[in-house]
Protein backbone atom coordinates (compact mmCIF):
# COMPACT_ATOMS: atom_id res chain seq x y z
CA UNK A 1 -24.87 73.61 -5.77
CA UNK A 2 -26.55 76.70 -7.68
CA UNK A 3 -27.14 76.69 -11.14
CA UNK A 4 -26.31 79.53 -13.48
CA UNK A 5 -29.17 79.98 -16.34
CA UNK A 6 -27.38 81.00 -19.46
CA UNK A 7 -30.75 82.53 -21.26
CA UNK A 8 -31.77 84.62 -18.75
CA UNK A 9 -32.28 87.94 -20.61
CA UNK A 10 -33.49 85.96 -22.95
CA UNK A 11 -36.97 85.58 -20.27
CA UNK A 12 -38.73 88.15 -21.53
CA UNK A 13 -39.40 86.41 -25.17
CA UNK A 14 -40.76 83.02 -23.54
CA UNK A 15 -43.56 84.73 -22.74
CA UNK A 16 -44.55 87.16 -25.81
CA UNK A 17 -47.70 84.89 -26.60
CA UNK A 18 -49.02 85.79 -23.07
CA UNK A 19 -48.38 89.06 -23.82
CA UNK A 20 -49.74 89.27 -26.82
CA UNK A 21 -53.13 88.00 -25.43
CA UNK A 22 -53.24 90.39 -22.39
CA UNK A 23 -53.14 92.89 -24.77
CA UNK A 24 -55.54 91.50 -27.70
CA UNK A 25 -57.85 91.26 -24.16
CA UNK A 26 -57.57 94.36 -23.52
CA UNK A 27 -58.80 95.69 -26.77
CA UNK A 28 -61.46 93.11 -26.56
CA UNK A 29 -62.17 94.31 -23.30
CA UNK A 30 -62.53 97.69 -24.16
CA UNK A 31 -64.35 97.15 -28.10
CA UNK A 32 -67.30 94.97 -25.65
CA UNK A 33 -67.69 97.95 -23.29
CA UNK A 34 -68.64 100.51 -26.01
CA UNK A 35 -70.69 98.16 -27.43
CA UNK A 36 -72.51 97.16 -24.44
CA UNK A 37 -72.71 101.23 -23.80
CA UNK A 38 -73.72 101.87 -27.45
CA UNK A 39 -77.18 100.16 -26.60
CA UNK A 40 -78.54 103.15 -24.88
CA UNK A 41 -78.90 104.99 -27.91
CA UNK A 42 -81.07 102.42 -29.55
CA UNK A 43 -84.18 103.25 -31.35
CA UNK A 44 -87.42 102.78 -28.80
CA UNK A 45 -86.11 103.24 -25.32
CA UNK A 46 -86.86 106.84 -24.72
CA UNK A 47 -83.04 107.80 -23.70
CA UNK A 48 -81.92 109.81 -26.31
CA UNK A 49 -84.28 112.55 -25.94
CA UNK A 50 -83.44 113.28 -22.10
CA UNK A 51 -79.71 113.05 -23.12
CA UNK A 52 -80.04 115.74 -25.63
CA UNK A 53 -82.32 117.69 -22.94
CA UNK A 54 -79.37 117.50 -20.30
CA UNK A 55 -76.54 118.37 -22.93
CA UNK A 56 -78.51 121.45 -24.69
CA UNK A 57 -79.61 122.42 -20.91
CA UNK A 58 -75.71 122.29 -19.73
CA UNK A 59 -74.47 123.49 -22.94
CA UNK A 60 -76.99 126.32 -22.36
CA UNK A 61 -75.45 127.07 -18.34
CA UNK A 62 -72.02 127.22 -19.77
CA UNK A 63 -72.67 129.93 -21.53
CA UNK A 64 -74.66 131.67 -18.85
CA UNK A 65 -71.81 131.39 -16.21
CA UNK A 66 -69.68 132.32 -19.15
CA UNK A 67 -71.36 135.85 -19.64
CA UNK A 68 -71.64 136.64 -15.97
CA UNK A 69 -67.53 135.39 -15.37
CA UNK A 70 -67.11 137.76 -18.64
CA UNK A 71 -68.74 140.83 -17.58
CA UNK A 72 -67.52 140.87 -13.93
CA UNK A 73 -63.55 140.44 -15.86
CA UNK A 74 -64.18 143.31 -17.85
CA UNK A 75 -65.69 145.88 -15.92
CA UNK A 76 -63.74 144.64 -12.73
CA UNK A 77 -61.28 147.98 -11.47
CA UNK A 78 -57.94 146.15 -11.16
CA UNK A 79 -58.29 143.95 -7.70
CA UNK A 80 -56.75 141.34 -6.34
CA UNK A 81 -59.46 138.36 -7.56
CA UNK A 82 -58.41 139.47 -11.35
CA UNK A 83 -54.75 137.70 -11.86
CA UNK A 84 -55.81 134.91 -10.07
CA UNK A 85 -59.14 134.58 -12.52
CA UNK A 86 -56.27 135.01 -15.71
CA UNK A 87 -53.98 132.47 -14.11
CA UNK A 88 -57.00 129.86 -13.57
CA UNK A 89 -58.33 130.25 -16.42
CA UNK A 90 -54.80 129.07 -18.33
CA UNK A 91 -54.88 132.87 -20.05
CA UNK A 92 -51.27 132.29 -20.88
CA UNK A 93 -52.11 129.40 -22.94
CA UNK A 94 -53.16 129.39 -26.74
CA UNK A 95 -57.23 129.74 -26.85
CA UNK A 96 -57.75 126.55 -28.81
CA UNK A 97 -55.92 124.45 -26.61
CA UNK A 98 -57.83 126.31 -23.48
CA UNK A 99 -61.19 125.17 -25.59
CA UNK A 100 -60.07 121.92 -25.48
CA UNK A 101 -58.79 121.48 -22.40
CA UNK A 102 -61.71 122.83 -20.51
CA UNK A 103 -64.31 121.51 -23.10
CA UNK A 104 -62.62 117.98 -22.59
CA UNK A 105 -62.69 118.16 -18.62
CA UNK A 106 -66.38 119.85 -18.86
CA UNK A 107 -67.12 116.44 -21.16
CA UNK A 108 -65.87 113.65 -19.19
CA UNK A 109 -67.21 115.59 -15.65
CA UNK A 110 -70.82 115.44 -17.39
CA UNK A 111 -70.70 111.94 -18.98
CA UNK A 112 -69.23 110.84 -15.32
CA UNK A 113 -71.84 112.42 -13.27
CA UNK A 114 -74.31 111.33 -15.64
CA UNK A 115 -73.27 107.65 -15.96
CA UNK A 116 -72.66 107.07 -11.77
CA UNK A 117 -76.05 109.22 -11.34
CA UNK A 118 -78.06 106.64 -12.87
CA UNK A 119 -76.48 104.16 -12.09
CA UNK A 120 -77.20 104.51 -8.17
CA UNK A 121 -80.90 105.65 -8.80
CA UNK A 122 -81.72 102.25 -11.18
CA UNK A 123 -79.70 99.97 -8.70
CA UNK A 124 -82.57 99.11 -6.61
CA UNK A 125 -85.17 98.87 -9.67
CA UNK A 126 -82.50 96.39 -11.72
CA UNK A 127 -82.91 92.56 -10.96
CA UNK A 128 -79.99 90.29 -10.09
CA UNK A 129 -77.86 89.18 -12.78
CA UNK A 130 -79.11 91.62 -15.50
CA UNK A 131 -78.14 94.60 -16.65
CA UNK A 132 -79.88 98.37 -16.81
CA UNK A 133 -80.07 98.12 -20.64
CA UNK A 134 -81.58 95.01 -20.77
CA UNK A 135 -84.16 95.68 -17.58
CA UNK A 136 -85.20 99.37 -19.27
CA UNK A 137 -85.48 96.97 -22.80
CA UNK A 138 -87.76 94.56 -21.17
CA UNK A 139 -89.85 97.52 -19.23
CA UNK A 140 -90.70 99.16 -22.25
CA UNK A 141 -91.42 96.36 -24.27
CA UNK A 142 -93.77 95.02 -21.70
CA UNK A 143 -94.94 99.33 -22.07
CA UNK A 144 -96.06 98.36 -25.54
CA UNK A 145 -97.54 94.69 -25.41
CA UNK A 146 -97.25 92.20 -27.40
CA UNK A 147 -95.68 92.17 -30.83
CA UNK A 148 -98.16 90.84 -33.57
CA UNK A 149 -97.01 89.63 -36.92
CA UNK A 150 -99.78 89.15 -40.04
C-alpha cells in the first residue's frame, strides 16, 4: 500500500535553514579567501615592490604591442589579415566596453598566471601544513633577528 504525501510542493521550505547556511558559507567562504590573500600586501615582506615591477613592466608591453598592432593597421594596403584584425578586435563594439572587456581578460590572465606561477615555484620550499604567507612571514622574520623591546 503506497502512501500519497499531501505537502509535497511544500518540500522545498523544510529545508530553507540549510539553505540559508550553504549560502551564509559561501560568503564566509569567499570573505576568508580575500582575507587570507590580502596578507601578501602586508608591510615587511618585500612583495609589493615586485608586484608593482611586473604590473608597470606588463602595463608597459601592452602598449608596445599596441603601437606595433597600430601602425601595421594603418599603413596596411587593404589585405586579407585586415577584417579579420577589425573583427577580433570587437571593432563593431562601443570602445569603452572593448576597454573593458579586454582590460578585464588582460587582468584576470595576469593575476592567474601570476598566482599558479608562484605557487608551483614555492611548493617545494613551503613545509607541510603551512601556508606560503605564513612560511615567507617566518623567513623574513628569521631575515631580521630577533625583536627587542626596551
Amino acid at each position: 500500500m503506497a502512501v500519497a504525501r499531501v505537502d509535497v510542493w511544500l518540500e522545498s521550505c523544510y529545508y530553507f535553514h540549510i539553505m540559508q547556511d550553504k549560502k551564509q558559507n559561501i560568503f564566509s567562504r569567499i570573505w576568508a579567501y580575500l582575507r587570507r590573500e590580502s596578507q601578501w600586501f602586508r608591510p615587511g615582506l618585500g612583495y609589493k615592490r615586485w608586484l608593482i615591477l611586473v604590473l608597470m613592466g606588463t602595463t608597459l608591453l601592452g602598449m608596445g604591442l599596441t603601437m606595433f598592432v597600430l601602425h601595421f593597421y594603418r599603413t596596411a594596403p587593404e589585405t586579407w589579415w585586415l577584417p579579420a584584425l577589425s573583427y577580433l578586435s570587437l571593432r563593431f563594439l562601443d570602445r569603452p566596453i572593448r576597454v573593458i572587456i579586454f582590460g578585464g581578460l588582460g587582468v584576470i590572465m595576469i593575476i592567474l598566471g601570476i598566482w599558479r606561477s608562484n605557487r608551483s615555484l614555492l611548493k617545494p620550499f613551503v613545509p607541510p601544513g603551512k601556508s606560503v604567507i605564513d612560511a615567507l612571514d617566518t623567513f623574513r622574520r628569521r631575515d631580521r633577528g630577533p625583536e627587542l623591546l626596551f
